[in-house]
C-alpha atoms as a PDB file:
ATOM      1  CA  UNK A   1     -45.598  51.620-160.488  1.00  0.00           C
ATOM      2  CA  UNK A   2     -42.252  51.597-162.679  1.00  0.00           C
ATOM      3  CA  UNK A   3     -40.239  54.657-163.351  1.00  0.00           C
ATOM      4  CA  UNK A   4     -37.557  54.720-166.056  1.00  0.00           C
ATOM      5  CA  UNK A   5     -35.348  56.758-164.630  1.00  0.00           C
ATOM      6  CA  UNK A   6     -33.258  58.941-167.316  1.00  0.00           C
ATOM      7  CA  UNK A   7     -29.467  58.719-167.545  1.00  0.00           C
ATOM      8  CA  UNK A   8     -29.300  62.908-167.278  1.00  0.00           C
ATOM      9  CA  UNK A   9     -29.294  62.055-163.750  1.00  0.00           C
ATOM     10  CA  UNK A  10     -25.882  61.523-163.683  1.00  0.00           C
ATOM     11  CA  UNK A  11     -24.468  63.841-165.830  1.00  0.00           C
ATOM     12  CA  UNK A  12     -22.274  66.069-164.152  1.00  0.00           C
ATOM     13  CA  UNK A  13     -24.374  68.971-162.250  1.00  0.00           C
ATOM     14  CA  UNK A  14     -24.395  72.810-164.130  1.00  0.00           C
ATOM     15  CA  UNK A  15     -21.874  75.366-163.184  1.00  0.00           C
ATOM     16  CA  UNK A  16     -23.070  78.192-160.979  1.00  0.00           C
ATOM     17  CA  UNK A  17     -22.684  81.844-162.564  1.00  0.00           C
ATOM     18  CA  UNK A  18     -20.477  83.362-161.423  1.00  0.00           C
ATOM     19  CA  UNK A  19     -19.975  86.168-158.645  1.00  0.00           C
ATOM     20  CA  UNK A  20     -21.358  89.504-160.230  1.00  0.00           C
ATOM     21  CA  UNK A  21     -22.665  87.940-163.361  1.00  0.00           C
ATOM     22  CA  UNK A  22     -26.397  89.268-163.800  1.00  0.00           C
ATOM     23  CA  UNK A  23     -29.145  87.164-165.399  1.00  0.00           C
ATOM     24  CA  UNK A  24     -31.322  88.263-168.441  1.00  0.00           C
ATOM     25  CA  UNK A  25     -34.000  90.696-167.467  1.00  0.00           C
ATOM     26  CA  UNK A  26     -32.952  91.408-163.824  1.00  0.00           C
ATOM     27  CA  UNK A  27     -32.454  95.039-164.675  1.00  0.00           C
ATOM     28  CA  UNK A  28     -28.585  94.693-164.370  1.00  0.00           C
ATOM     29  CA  UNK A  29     -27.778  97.437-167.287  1.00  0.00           C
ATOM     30  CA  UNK A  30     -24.824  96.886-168.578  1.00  0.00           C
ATOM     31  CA  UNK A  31     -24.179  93.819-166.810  1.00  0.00           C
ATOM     32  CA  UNK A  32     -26.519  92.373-169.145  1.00  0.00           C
ATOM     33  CA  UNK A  33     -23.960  92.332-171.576  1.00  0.00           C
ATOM     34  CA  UNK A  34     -21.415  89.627-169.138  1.00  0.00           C
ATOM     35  CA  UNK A  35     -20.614  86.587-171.350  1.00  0.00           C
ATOM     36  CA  UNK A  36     -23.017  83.991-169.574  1.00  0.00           C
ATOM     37  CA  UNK A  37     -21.920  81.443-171.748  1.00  0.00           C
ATOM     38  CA  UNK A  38     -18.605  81.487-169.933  1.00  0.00           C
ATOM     39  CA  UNK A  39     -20.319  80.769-166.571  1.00  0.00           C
ATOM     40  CA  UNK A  40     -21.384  77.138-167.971  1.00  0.00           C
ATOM     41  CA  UNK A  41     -17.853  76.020-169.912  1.00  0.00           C
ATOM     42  CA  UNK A  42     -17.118  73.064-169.133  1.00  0.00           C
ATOM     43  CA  UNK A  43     -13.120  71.927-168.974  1.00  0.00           C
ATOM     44  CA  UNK A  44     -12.685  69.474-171.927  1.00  0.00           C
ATOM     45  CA  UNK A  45      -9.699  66.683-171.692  1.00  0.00           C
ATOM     46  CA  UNK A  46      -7.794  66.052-174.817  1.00  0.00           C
ATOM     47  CA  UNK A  47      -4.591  64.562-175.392  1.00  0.00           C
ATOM     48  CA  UNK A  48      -2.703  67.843-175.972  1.00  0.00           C
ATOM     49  CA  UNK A  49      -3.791  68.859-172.277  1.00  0.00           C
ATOM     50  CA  UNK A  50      -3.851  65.982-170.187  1.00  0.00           C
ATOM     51  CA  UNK A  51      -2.405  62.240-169.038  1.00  0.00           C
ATOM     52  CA  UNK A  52      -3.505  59.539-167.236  1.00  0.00           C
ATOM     53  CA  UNK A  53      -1.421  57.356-164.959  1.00  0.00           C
ATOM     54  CA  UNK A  54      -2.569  54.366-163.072  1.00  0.00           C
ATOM     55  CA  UNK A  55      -0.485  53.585-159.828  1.00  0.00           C
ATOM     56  CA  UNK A  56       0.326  50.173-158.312  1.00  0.00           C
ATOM     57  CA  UNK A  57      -2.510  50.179-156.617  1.00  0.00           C
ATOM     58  CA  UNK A  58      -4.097  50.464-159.508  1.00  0.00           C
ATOM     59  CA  UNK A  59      -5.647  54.026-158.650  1.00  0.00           C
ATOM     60  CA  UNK A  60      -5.728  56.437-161.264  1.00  0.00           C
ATOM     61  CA  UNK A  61      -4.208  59.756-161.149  1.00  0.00           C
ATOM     62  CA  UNK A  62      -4.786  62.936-163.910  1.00  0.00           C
ATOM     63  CA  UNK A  63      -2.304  65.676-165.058  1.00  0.00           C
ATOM     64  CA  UNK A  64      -3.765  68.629-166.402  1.00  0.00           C
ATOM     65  CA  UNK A  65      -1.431  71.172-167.921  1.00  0.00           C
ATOM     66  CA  UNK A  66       1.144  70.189-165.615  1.00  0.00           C
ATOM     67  CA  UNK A  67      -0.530  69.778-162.222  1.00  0.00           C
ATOM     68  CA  UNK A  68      -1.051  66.330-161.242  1.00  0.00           C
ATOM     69  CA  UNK A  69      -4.251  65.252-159.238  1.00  0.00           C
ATOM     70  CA  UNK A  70      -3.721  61.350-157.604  1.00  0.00           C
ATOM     71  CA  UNK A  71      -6.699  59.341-156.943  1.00  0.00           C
ATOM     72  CA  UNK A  72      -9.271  60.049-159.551  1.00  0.00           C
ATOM     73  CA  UNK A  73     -12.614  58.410-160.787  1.00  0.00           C
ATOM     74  CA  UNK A  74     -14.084  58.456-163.931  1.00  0.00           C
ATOM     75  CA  UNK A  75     -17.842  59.118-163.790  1.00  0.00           C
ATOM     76  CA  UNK A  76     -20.298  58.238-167.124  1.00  0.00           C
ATOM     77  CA  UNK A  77     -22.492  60.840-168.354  1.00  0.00           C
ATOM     78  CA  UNK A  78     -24.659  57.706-170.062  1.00  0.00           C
ATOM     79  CA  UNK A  79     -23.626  54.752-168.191  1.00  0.00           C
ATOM     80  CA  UNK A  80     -26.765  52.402-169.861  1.00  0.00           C
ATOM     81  CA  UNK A  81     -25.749  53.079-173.116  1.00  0.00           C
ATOM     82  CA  UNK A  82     -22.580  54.394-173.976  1.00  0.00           C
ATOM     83  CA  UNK A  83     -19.224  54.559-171.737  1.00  0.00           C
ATOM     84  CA  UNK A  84     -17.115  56.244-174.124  1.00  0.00           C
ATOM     85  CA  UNK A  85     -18.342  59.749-174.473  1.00  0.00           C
ATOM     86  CA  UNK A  86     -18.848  62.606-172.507  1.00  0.00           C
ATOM     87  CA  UNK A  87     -16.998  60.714-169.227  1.00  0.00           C
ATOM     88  CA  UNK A  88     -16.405  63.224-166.470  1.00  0.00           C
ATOM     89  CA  UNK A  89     -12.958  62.982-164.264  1.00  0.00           C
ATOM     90  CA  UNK A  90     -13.450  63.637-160.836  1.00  0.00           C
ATOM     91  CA  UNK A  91     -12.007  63.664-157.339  1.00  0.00           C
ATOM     92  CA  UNK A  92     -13.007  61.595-154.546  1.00  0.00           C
ATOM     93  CA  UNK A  93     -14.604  64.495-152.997  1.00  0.00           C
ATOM     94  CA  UNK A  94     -16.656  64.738-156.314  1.00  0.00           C
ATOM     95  CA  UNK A  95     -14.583  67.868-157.844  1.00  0.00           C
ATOM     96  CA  UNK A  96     -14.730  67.651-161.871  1.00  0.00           C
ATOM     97  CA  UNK A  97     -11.340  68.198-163.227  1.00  0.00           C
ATOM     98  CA  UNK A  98     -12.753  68.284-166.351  1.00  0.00           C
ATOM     99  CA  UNK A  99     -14.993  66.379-169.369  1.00  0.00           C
ATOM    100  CA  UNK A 100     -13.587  63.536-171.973  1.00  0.00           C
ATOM    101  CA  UNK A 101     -16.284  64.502-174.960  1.00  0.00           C
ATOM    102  CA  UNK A 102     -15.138  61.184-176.422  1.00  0.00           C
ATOM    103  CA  UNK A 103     -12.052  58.026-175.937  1.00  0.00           C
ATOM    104  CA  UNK A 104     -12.062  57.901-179.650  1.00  0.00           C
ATOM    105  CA  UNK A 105      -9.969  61.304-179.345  1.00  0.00           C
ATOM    106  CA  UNK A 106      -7.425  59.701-177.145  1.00  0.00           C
ATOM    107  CA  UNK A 107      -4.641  56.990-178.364  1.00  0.00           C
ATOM    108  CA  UNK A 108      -5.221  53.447-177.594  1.00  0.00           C
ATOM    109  CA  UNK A 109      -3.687  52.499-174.670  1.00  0.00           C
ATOM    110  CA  UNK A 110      -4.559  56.019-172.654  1.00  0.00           C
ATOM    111  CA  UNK A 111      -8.391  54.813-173.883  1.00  0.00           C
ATOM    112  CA  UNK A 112      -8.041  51.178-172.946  1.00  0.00           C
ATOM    113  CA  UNK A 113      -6.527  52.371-169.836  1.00  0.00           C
ATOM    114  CA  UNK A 114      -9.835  54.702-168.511  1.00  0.00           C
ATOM    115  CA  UNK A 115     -11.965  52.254-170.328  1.00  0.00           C
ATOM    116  CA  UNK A 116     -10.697  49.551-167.597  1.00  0.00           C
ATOM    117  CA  UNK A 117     -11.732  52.365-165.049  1.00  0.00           C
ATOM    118  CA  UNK A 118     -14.896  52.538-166.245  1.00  0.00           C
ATOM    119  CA  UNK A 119     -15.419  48.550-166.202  1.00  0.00           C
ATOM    120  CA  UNK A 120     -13.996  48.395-162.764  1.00  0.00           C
ATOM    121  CA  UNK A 121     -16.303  51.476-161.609  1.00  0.00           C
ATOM    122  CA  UNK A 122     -19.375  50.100-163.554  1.00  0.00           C
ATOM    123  CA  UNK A 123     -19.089  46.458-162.653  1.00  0.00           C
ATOM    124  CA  UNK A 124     -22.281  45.087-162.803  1.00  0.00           C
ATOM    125  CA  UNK A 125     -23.182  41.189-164.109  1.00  0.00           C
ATOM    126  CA  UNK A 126     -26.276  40.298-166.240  1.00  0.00           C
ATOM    127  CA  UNK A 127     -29.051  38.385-165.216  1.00  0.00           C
ATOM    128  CA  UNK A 128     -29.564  35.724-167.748  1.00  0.00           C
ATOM    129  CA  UNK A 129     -31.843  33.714-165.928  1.00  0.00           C
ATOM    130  CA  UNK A 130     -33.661  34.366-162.943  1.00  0.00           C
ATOM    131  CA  UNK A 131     -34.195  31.314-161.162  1.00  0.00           C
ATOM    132  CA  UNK A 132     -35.870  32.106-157.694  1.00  0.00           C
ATOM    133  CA  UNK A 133     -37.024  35.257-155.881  1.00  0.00           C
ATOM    134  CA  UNK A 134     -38.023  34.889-152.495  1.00  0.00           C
ATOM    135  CA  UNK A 135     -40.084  38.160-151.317  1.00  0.00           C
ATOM    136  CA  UNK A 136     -40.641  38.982-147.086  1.00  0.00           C
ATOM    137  CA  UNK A 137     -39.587  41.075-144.422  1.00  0.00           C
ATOM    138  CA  UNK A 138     -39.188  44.083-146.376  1.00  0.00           C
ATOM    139  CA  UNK A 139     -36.642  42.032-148.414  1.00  0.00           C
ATOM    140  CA  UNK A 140     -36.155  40.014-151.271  1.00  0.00           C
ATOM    141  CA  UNK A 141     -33.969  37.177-151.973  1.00  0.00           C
ATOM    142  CA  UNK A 142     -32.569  36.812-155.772  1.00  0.00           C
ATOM    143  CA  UNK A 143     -31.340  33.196-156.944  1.00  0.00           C
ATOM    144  CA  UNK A 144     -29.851  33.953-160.352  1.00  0.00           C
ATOM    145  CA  UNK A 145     -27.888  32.871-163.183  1.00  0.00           C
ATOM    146  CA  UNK A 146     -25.769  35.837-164.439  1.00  0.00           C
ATOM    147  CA  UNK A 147     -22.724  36.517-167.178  1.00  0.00           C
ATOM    148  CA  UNK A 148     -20.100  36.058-163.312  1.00  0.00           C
ATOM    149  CA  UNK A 149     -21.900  32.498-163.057  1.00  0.00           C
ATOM    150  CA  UNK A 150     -24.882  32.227-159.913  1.00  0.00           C
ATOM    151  CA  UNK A 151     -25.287  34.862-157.846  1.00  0.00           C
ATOM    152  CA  UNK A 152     -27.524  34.784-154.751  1.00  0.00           C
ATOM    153  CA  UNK A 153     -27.981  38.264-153.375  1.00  0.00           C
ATOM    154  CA  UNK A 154     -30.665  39.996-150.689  1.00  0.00           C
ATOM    155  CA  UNK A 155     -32.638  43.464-152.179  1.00  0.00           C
ATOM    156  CA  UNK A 156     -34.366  45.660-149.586  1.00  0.00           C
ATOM    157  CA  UNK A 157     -37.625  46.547-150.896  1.00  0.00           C
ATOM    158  CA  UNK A 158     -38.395  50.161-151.786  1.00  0.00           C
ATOM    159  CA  UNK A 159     -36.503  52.661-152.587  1.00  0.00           C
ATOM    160  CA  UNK A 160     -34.877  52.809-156.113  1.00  0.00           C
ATOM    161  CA  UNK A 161     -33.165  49.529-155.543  1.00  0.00           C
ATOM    162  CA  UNK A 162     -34.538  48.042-158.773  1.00  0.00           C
ATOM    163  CA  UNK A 163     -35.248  50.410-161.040  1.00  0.00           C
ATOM    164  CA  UNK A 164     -35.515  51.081-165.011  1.00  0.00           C
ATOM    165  CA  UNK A 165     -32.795  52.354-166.739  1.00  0.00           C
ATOM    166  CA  UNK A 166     -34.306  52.343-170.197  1.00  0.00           C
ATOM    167  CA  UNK A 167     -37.907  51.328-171.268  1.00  0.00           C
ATOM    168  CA  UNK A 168     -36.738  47.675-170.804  1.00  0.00           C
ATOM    169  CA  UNK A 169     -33.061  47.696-169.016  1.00  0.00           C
ATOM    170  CA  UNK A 170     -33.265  47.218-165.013  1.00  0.00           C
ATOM    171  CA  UNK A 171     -30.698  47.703-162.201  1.00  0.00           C
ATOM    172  CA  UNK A 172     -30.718  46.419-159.070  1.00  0.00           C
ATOM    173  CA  UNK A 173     -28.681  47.263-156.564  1.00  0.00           C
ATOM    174  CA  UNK A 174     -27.991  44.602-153.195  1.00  0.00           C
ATOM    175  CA  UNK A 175     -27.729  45.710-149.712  1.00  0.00           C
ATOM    176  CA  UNK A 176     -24.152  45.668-150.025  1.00  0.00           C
ATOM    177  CA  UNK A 177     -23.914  48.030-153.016  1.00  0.00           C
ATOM    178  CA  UNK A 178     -23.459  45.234-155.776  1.00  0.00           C
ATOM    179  CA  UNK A 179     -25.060  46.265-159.151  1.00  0.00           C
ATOM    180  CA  UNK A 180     -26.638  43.981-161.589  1.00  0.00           C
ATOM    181  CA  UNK A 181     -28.594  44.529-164.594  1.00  0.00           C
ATOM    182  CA  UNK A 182     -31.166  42.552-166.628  1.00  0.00           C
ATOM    183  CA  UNK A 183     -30.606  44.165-169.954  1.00  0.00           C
ATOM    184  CA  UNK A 184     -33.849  43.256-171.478  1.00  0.00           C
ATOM    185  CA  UNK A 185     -37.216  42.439-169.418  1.00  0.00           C
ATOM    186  CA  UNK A 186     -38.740  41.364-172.340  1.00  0.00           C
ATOM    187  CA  UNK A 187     -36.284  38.275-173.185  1.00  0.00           C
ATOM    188  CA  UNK A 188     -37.433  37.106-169.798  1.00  0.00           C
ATOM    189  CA  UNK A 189     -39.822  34.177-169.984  1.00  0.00           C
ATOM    190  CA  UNK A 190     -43.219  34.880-168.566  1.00  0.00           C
ATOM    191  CA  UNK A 191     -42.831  33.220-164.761  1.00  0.00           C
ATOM    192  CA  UNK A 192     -39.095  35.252-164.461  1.00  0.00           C
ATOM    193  CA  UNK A 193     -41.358  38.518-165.389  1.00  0.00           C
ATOM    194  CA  UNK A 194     -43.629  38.052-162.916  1.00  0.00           C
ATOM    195  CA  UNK A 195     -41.207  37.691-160.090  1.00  0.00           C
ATOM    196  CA  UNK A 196     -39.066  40.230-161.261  1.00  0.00           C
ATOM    197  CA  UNK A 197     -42.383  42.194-161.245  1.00  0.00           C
ATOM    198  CA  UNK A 198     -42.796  42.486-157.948  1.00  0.00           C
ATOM    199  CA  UNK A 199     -39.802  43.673-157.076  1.00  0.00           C
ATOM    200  CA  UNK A 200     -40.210  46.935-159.364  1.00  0.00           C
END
């Protein structure tokens, strides 16, 4: 059985409320009245607020009204379909600094610059053609074509390892953490399907 997993996944986890703040209908009185719309804000990026910097070793580092956080990561809210909006900056220990609603908000070369961040993070070649899949063991054993020329890479079996993105986008993901992607399942000719098949 297939499962198309939704992008939501990965959007950046909600807020907690707040120490004190009551919920609706607990009985609080007039804590009822806290603002619990301030318990999820989220802390957007602009341009007025906030740099980027990339460092020689090409790390990225964030400064936020003044206080500068080195070593950064940009994570995708939608990373399937579209890398330019809502793009969370975070620190290695997974800490949102805060939310990019769009790149279209920021001049070009600050955009170009997280947009390489994003390509770097997201690396993942497509499978054009899938030219062998070799199934035992509790493994499987890819021979492909892909847009980074032929790739031959090992799967385990199980797990979430290949997985549906979309109604017709897969990822799979190798044993040593390489993503690739066949972006559409159904431009694959009948014998590619079927071994792809049983890998889902």
């Amino acid at each position: 059985m297939t499962t198309v997993v939704s992008e939501t996944e990965n959007a950046p986890e909600k807020q907690s409320l707040p120490e004190g703040a009551a919920k609706r209908g607990d009985g609080g009185g007039d804590n009822e009245a806290s603002d619990l719309a301030g318990a999820a804000q989220i802390r957007y990026l602009t341009p007025e607020n906030a740099s980027f910097a990339v460092t020689k070793g090409r790390m990225l580092n964030v400064t936020v009204d003044g206080v500068q956080t080195d070593s950064v990561y940009v994570h995708c809210s939608f990373p399937h379909t579209n890398k330019r909006i809502y793009l969370s900056i975070r620190t290695f220990e997974n800490k949102e600094i805060g939310m990019i609603r769009s790149l279209d908000e920021f001049p070009p070369d600050a955009a170009e610059l997280l947009e390489e961040q994003v390509r770097i993070r997201y690396f993942a070649p497509e499978i054009t053609k899938v030219i062998k899949i070799k199934d035992e063991f509790g493994y499987s054993y890819w021979e492909t074509e892909t847009t980074s020329g032929l790739c031959r890479f090992t799967v385990r079996s199980g797990g979430s390892n290949a997985k549906l993105v979309t109604e017709s986008r897969l990822l799979i993901t190798d044993v040593d953490g390489n993503r690739f992607v066949i972006p559409d399942l159904e431009k694959l000719s009948d014998k590619e399907y079927r071994m792809v098949e049983m890998c889902m």
